[in-house]
PDB file of N, CA and C in Angstrom:
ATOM      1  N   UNK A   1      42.650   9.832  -6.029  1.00  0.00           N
ATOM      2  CA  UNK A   1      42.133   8.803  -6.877  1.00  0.00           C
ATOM      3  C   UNK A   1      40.606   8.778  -6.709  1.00  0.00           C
ATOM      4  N   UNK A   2      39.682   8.800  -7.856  1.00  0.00           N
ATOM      5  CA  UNK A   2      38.670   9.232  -8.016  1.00  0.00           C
ATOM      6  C   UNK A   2      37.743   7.914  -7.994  1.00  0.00           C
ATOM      7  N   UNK A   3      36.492   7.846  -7.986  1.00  0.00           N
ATOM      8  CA  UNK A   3      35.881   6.601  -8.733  1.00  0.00           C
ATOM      9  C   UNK A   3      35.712   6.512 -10.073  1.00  0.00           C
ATOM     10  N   UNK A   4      35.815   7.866 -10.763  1.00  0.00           N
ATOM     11  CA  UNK A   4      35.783   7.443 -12.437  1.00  0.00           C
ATOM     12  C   UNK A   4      37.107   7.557 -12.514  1.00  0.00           C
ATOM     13  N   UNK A   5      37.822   7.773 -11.703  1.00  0.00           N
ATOM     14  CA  UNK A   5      39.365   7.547 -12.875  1.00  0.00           C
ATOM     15  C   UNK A   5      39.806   5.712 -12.709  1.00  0.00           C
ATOM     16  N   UNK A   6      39.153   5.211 -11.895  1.00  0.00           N
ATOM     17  CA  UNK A   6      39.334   3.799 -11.371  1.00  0.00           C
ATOM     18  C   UNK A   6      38.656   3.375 -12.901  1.00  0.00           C
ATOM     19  N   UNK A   7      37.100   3.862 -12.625  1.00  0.00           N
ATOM     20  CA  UNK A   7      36.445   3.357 -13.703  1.00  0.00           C
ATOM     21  C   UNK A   7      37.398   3.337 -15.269  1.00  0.00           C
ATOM     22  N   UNK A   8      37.484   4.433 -15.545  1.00  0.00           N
ATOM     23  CA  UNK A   8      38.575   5.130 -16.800  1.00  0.00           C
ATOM     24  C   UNK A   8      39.708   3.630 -16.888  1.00  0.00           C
ATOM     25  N   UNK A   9      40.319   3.504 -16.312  1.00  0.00           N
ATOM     26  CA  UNK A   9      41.253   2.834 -15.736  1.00  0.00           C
ATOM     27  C   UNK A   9      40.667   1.240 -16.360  1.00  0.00           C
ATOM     28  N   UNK A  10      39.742   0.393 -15.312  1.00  0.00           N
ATOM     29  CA  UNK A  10      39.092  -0.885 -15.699  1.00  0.00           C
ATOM     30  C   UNK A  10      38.408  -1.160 -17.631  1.00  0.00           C
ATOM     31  N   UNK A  11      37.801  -0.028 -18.088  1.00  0.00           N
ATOM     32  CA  UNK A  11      37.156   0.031 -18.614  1.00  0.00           C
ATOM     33  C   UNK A  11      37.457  -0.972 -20.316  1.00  0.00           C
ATOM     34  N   UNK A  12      38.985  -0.715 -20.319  1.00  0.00           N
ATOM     35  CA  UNK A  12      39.726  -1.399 -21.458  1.00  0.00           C
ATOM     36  C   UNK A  12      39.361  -2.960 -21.271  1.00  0.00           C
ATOM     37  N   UNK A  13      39.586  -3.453 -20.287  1.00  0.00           N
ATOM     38  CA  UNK A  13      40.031  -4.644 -19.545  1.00  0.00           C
ATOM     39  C   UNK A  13      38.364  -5.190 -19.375  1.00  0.00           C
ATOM     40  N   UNK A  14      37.406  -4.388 -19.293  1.00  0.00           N
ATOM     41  CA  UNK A  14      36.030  -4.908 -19.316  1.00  0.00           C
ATOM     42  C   UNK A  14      35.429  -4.951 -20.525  1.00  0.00           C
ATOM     43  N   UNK A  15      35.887  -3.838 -21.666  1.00  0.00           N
ATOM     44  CA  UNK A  15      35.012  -3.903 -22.944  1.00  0.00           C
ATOM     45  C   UNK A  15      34.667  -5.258 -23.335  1.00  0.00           C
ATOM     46  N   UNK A  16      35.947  -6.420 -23.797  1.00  0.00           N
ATOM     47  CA  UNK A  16      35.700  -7.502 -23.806  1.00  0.00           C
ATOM     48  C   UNK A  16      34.281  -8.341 -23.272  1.00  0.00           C
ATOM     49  N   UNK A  17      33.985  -7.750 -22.304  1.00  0.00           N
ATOM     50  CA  UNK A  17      32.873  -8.801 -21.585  1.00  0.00           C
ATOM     51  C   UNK A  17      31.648  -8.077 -21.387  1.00  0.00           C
ATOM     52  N   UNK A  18      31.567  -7.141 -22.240  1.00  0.00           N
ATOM     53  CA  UNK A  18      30.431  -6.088 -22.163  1.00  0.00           C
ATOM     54  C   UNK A  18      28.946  -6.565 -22.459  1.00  0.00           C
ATOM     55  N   UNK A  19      28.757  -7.828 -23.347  1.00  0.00           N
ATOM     56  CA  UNK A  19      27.162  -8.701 -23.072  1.00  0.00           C
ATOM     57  C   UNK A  19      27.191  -9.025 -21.725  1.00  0.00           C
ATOM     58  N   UNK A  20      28.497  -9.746 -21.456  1.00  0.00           N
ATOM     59  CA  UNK A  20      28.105 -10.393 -19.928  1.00  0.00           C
ATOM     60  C   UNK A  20      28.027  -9.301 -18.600  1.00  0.00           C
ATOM     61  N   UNK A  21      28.375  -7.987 -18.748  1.00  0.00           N
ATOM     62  CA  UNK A  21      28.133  -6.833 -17.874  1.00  0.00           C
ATOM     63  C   UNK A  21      27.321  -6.629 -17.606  1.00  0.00           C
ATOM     64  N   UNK A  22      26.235  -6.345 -19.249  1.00  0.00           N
ATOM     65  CA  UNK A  22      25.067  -6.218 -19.392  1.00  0.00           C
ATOM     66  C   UNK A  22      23.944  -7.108 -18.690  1.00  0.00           C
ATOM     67  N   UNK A  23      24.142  -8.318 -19.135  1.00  0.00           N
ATOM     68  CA  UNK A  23      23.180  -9.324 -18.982  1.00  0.00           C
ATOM     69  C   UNK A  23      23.028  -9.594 -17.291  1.00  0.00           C
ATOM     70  N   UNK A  24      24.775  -9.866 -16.418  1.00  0.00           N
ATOM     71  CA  UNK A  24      24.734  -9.431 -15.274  1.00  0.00           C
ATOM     72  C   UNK A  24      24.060  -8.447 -14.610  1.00  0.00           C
ATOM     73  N   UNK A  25      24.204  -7.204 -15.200  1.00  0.00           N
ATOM     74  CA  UNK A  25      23.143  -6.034 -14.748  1.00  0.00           C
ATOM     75  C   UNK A  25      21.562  -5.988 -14.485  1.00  0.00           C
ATOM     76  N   UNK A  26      21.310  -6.673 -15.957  1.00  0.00           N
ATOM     77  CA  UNK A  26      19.877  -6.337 -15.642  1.00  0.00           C
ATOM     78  C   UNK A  26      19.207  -8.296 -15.150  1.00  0.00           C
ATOM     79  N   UNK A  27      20.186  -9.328 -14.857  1.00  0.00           N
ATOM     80  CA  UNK A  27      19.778  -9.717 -14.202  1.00  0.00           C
ATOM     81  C   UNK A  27      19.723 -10.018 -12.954  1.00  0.00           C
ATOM     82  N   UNK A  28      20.611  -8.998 -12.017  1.00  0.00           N
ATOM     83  CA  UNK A  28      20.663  -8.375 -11.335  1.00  0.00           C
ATOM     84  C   UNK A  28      19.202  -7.592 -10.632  1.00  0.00           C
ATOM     85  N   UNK A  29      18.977  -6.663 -11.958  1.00  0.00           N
ATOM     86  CA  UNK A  29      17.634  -6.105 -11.203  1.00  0.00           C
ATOM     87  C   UNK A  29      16.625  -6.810 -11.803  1.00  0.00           C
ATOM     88  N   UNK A  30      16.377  -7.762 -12.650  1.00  0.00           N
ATOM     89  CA  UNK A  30      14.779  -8.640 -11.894  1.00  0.00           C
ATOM     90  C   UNK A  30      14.944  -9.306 -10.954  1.00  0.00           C
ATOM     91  N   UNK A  31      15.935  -9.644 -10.759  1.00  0.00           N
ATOM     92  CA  UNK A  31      16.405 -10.402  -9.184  1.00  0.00           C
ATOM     93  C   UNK A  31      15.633  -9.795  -8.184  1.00  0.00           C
ATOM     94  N   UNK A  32      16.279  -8.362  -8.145  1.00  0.00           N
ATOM     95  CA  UNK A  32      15.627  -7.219  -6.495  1.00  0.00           C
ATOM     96  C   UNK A  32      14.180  -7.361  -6.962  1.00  0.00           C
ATOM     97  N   UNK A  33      13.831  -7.372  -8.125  1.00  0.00           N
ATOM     98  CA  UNK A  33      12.481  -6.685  -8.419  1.00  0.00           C
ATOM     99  C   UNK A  33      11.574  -8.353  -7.727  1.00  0.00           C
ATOM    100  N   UNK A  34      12.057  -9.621  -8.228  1.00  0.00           N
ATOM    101  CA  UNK A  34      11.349 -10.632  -7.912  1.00  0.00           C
ATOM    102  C   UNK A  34      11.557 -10.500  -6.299  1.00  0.00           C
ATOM    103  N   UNK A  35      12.387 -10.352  -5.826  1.00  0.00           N
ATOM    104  CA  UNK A  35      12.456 -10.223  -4.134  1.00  0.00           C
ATOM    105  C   UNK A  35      11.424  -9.182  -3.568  1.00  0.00           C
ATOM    106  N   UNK A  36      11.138  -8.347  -4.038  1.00  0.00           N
ATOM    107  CA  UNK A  36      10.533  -7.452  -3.547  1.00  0.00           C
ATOM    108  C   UNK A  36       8.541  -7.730  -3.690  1.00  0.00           C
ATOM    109  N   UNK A  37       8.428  -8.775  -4.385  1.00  0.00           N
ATOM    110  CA  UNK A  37       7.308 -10.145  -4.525  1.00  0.00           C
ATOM    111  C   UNK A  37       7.102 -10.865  -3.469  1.00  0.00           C
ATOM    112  N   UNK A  38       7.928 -10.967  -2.445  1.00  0.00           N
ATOM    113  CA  UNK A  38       7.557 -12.109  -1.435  1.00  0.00           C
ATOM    114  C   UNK A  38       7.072 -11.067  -0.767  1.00  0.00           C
ATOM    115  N   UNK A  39       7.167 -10.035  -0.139  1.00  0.00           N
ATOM    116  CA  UNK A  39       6.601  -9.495   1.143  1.00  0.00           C
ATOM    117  C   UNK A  39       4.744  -9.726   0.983  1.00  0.00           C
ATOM    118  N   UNK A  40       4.470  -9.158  -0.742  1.00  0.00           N
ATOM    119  CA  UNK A  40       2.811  -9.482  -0.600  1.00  0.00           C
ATOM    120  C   UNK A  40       2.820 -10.602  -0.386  1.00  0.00           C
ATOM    121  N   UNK A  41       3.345 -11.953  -1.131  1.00  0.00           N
ATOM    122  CA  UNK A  41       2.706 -13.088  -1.275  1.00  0.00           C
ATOM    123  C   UNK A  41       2.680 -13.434   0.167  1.00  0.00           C
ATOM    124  N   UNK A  42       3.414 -13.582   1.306  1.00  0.00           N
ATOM    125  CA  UNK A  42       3.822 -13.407   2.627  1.00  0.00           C
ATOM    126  C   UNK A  42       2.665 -12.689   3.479  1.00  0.00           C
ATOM    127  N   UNK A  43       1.897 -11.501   2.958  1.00  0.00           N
ATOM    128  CA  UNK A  43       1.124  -9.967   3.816  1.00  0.00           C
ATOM    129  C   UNK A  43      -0.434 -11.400   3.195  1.00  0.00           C
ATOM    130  N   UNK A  44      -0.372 -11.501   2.127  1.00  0.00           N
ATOM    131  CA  UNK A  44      -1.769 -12.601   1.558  1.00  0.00           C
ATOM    132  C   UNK A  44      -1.767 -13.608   2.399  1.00  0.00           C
ATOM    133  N   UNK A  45      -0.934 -14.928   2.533  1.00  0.00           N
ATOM    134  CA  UNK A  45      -0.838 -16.041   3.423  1.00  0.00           C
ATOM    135  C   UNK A  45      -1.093 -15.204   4.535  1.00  0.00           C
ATOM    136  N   UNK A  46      -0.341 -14.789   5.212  1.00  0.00           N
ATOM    137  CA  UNK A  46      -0.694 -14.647   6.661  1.00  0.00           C
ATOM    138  C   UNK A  46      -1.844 -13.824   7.556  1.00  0.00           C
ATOM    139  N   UNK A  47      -2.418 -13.164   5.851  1.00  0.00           N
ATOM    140  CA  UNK A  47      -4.114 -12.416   6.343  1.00  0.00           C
ATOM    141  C   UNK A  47      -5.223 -13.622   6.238  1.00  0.00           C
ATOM    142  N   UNK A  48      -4.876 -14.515   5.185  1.00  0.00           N
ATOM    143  CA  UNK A  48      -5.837 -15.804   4.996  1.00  0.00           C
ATOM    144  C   UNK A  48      -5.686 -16.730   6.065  1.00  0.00           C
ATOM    145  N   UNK A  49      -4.529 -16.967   6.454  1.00  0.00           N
ATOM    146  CA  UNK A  49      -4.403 -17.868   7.966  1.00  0.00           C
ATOM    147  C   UNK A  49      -5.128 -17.708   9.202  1.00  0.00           C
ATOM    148  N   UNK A  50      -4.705 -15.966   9.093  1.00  0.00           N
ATOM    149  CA  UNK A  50      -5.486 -15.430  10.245  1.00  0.00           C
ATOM    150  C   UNK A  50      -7.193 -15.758  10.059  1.00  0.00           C
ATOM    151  N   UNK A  51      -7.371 -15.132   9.151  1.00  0.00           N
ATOM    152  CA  UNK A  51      -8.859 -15.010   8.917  1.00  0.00           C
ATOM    153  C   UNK A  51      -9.409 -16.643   9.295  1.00  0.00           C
ATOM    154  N   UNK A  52      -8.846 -17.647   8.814  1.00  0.00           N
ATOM    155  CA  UNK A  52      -9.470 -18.990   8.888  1.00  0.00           C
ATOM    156  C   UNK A  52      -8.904 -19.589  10.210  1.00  0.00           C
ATOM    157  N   UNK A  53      -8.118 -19.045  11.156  1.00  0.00           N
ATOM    158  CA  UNK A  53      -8.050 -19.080  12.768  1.00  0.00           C
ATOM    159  C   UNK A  53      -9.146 -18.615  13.080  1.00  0.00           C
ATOM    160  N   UNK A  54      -9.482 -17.369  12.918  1.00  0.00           N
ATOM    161  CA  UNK A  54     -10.643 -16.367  13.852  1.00  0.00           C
ATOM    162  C   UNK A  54     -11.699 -17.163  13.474  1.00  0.00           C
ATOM    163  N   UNK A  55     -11.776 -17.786  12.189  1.00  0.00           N
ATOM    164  CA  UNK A  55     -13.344 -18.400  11.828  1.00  0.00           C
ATOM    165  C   UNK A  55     -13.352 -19.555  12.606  1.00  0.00           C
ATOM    166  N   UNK A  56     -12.466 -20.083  13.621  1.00  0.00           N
ATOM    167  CA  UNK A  56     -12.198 -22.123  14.039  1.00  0.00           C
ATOM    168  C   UNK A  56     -12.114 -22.972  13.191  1.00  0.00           C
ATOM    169  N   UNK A  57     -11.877 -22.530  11.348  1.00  0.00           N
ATOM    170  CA  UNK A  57     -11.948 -23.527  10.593  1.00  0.00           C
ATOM    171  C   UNK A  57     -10.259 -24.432  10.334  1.00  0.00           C
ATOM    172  N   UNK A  58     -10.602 -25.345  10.454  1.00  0.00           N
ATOM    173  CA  UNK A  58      -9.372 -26.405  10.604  1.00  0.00           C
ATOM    174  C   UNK A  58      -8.625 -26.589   9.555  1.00  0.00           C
ATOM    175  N   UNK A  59      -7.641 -27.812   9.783  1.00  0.00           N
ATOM    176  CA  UNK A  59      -7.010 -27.816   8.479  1.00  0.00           C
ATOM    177  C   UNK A  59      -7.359 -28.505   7.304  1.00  0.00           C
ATOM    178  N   UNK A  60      -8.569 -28.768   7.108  1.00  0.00           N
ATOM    179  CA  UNK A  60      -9.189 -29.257   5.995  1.00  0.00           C
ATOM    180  C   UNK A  60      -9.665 -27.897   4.883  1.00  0.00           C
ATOM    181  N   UNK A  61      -9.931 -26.124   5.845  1.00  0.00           N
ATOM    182  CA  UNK A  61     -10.020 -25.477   5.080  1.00  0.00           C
ATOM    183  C   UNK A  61      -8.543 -24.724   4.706  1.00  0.00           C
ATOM    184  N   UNK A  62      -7.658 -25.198   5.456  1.00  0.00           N
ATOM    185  CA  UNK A  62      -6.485 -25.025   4.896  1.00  0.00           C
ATOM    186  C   UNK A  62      -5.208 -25.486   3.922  1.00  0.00           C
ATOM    187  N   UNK A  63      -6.557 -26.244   3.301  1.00  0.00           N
ATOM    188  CA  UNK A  63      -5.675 -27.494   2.283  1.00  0.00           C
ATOM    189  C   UNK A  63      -6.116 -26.584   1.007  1.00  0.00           C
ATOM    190  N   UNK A  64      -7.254 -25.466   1.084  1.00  0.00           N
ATOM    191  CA  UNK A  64      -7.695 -24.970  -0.087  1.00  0.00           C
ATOM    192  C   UNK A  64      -6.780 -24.189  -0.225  1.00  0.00           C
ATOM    193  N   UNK A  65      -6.285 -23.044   0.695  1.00  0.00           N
ATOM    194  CA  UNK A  65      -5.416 -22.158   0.503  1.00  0.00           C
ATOM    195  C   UNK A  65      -3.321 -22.545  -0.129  1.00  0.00           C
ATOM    196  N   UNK A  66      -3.365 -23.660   0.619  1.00  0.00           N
ATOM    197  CA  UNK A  66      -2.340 -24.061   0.009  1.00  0.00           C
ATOM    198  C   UNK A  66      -2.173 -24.657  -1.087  1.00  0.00           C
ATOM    199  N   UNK A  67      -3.336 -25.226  -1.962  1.00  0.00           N
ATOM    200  CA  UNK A  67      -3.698 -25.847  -3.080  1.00  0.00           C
ATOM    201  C   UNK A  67      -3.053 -24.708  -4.292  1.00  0.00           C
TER     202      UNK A  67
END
């Protein structure tokens, strides 16, 4: 038993719902694609944090960055 003969097999039983396959699919991948967005926004915050540690500036200059 193969994976396309499974597929072969389901395929009747899915035509029916073939927008919602679709739409599942590709929202599916902006999903990964928006996940794959936090690591910069994450690598930005935590180079600006640093930087305004090393300078001694407090949390009054850290109200700009979170603004």
């Amino acid at each position: 038993m193969s994976l396309w003969w499974i597929i072969k097999r389901l395929l009747p039983f899915v035509r029916p719902y073939r927008p919602i396959v679709i739409a599942t699919l590709l929202l599916t991948l902006v999903g990964s694609l928006a996940a794959q967005v936090n690591p910069f926004v994450l690598h930005y915050t935590v180079d600006t944090v640093q930087s305004l540690l090393d300078r001694n500036l407090g949390l009054s200059a850290d109200w700009n960055m979170l603004a």
